[in-house]
C-alpha atoms as a PDB file:
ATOM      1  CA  UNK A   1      13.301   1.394  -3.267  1.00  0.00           C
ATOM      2  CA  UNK A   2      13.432   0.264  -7.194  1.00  0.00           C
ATOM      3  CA  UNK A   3      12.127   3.617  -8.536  1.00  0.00           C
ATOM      4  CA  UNK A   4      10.127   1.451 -11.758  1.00  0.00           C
ATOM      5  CA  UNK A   5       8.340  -0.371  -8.696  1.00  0.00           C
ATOM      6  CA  UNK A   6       6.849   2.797  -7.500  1.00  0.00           C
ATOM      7  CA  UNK A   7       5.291   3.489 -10.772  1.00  0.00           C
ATOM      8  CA  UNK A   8       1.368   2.392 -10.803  1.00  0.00           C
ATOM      9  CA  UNK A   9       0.427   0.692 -13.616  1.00  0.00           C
ATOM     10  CA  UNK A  10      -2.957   1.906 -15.041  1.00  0.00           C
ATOM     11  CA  UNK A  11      -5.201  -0.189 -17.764  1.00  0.00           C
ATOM     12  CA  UNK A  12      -6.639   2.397 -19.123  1.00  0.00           C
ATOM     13  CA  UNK A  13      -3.420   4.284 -20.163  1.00  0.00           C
ATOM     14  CA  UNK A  14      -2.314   1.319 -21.400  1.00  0.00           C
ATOM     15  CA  UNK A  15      -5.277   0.549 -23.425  1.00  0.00           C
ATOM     16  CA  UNK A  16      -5.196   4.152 -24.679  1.00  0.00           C
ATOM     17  CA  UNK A  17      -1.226   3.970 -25.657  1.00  0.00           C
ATOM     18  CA  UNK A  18      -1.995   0.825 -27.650  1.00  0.00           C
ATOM     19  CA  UNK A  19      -4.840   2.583 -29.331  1.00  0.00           C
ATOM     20  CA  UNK A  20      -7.477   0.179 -28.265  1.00  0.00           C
ATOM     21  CA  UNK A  21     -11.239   1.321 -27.379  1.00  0.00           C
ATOM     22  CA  UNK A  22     -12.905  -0.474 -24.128  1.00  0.00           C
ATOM     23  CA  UNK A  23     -14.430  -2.931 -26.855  1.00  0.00           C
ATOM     24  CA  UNK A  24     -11.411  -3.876 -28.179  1.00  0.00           C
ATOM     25  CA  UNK A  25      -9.207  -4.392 -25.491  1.00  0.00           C
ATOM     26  CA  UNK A  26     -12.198  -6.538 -24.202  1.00  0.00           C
ATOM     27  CA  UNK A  27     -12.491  -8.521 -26.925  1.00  0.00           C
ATOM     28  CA  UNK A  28      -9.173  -9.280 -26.708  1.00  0.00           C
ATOM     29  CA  UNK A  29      -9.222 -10.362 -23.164  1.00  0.00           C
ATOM     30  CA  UNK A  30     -12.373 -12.192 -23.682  1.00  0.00           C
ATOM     31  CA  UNK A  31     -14.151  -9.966 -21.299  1.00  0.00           C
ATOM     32  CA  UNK A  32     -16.897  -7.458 -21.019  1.00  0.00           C
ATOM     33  CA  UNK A  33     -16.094  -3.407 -21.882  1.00  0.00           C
ATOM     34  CA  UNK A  34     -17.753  -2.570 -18.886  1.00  0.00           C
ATOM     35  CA  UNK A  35     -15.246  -5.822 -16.649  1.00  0.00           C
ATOM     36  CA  UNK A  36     -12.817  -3.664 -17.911  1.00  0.00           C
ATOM     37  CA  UNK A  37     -14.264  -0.334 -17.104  1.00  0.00           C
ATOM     38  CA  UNK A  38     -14.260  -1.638 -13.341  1.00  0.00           C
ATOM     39  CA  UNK A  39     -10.963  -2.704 -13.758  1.00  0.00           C
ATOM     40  CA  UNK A  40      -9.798   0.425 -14.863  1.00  0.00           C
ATOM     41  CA  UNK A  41     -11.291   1.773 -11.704  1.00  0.00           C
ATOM     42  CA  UNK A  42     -10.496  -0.041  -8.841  1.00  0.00           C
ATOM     43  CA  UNK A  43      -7.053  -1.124  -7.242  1.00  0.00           C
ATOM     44  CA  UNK A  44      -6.057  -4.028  -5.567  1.00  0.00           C
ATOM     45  CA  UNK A  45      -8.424  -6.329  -7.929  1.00  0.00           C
ATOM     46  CA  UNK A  46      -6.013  -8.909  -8.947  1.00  0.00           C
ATOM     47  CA  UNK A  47      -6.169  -7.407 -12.598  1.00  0.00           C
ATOM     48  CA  UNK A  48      -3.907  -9.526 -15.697  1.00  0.00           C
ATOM     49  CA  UNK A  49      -3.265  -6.253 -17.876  1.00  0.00           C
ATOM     50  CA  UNK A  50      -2.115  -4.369 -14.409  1.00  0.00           C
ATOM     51  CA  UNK A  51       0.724  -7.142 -13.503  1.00  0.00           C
ATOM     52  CA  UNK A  52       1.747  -7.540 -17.029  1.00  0.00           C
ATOM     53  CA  UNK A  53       2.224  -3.945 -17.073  1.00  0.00           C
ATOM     54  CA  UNK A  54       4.230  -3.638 -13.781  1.00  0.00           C
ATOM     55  CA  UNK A  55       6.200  -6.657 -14.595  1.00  0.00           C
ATOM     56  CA  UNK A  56       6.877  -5.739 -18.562  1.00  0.00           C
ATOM     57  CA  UNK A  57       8.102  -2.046 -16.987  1.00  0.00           C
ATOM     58  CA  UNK A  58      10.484  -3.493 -14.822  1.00  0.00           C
ATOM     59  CA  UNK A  59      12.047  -5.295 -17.936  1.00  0.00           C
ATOM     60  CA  UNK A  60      11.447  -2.970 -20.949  1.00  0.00           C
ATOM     61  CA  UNK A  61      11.417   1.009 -21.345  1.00  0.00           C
ATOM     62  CA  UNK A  62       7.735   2.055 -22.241  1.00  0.00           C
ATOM     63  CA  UNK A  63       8.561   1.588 -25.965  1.00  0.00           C
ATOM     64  CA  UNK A  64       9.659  -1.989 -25.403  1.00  0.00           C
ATOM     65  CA  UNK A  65       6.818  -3.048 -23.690  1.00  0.00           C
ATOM     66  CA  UNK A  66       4.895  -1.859 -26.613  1.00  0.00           C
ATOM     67  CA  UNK A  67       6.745  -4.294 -29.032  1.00  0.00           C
ATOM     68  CA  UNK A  68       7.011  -6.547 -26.153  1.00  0.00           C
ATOM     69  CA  UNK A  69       3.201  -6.958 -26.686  1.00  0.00           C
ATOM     70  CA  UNK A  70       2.911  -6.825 -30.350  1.00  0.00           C
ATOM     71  CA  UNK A  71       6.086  -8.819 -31.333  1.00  0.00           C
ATOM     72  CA  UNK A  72       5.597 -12.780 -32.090  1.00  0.00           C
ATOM     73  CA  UNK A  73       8.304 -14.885 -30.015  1.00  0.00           C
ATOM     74  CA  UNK A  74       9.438 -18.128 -30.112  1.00  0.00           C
ATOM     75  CA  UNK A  75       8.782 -18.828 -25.961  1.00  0.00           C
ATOM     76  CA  UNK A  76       5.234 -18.303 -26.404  1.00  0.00           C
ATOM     77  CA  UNK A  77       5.302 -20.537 -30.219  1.00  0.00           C
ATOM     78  CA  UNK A  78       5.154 -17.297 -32.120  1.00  0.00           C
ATOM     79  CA  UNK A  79       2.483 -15.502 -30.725  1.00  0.00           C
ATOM     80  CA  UNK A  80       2.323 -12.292 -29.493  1.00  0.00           C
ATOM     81  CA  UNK A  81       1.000 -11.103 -25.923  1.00  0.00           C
ATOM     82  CA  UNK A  82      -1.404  -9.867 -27.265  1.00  0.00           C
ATOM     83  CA  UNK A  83      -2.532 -13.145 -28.809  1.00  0.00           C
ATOM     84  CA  UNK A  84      -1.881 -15.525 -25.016  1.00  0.00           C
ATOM     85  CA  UNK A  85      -4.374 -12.410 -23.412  1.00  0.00           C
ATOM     86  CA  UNK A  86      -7.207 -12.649 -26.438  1.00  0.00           C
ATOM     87  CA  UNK A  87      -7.467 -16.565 -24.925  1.00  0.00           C
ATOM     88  CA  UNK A  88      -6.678 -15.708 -21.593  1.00  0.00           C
ATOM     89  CA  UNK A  89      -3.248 -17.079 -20.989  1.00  0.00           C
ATOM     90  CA  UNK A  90      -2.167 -14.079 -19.030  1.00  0.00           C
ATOM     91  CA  UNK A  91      -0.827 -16.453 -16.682  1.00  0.00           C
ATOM     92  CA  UNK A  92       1.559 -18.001 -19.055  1.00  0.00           C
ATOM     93  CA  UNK A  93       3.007 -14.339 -20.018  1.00  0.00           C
ATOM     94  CA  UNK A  94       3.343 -13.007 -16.318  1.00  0.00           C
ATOM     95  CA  UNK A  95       5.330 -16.369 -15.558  1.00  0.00           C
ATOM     96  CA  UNK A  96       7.807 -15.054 -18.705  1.00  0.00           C
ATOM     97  CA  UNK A  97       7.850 -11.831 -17.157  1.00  0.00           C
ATOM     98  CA  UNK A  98       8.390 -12.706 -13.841  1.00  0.00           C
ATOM     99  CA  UNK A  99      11.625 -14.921 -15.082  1.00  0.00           C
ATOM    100  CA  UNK A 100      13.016 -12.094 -16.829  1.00  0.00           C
ATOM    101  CA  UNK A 101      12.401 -10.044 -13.572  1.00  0.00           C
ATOM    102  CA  UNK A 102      14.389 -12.871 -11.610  1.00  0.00           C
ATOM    103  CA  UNK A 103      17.029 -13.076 -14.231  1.00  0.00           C
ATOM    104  CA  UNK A 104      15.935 -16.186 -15.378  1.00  0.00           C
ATOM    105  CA  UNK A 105      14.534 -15.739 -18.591  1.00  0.00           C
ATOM    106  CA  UNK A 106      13.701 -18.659 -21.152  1.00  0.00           C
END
């Protein structure tokens, strides 16, 4: 088994490595603090920052994933990940990931 697949991807830390309170992580995901309190909490929610985080780990170190989600790129028109989650187009950037996963990449 893929040892990166065993690792358990947990919103909060990422919130917390990004430097983001509960309010602003929320406002960028156009949700409540307290939606993602909950999320923070419970497993096996389907939960957007969760699968970007397993997916983005399985193609960047931990440092890459951090520019990963700050850096504008050209498959997403310049924007950042953190720009497609403030209007909830999580979708859009777990598709990317999941291509780079498969080794198909854009």
């Amino acid at each position: 088994m893929n040892a990166v697949r065993d690792i358990k991807i947990n919103p909060q830390k990422i919130r917390q490595f990004l430097h983001l309170s509960r309010e602003a992580m929320g406002r960028i995901l156009r949700v409540s603090a307290k939606t993602l309190e909950c999320w923070e909490k419970l497993d096996g929610v389907r939960n957007p920052i969760r699968e970007i985080g397993e997916l983005a780990l399985l193609v960047y170190t931990p440092e890459g994933v951090a520019a990963f989600l700050a850096t504008p790129l050209a498959e997403f028109h310049g924007r950042t990940v953190l720009d497609l989650m403030s209007v909830r187009e999580c979708d859009t950037v777990i598709a990317a990931l999941a291509a780079d996963v498969e080794g198909l990449g854009y």
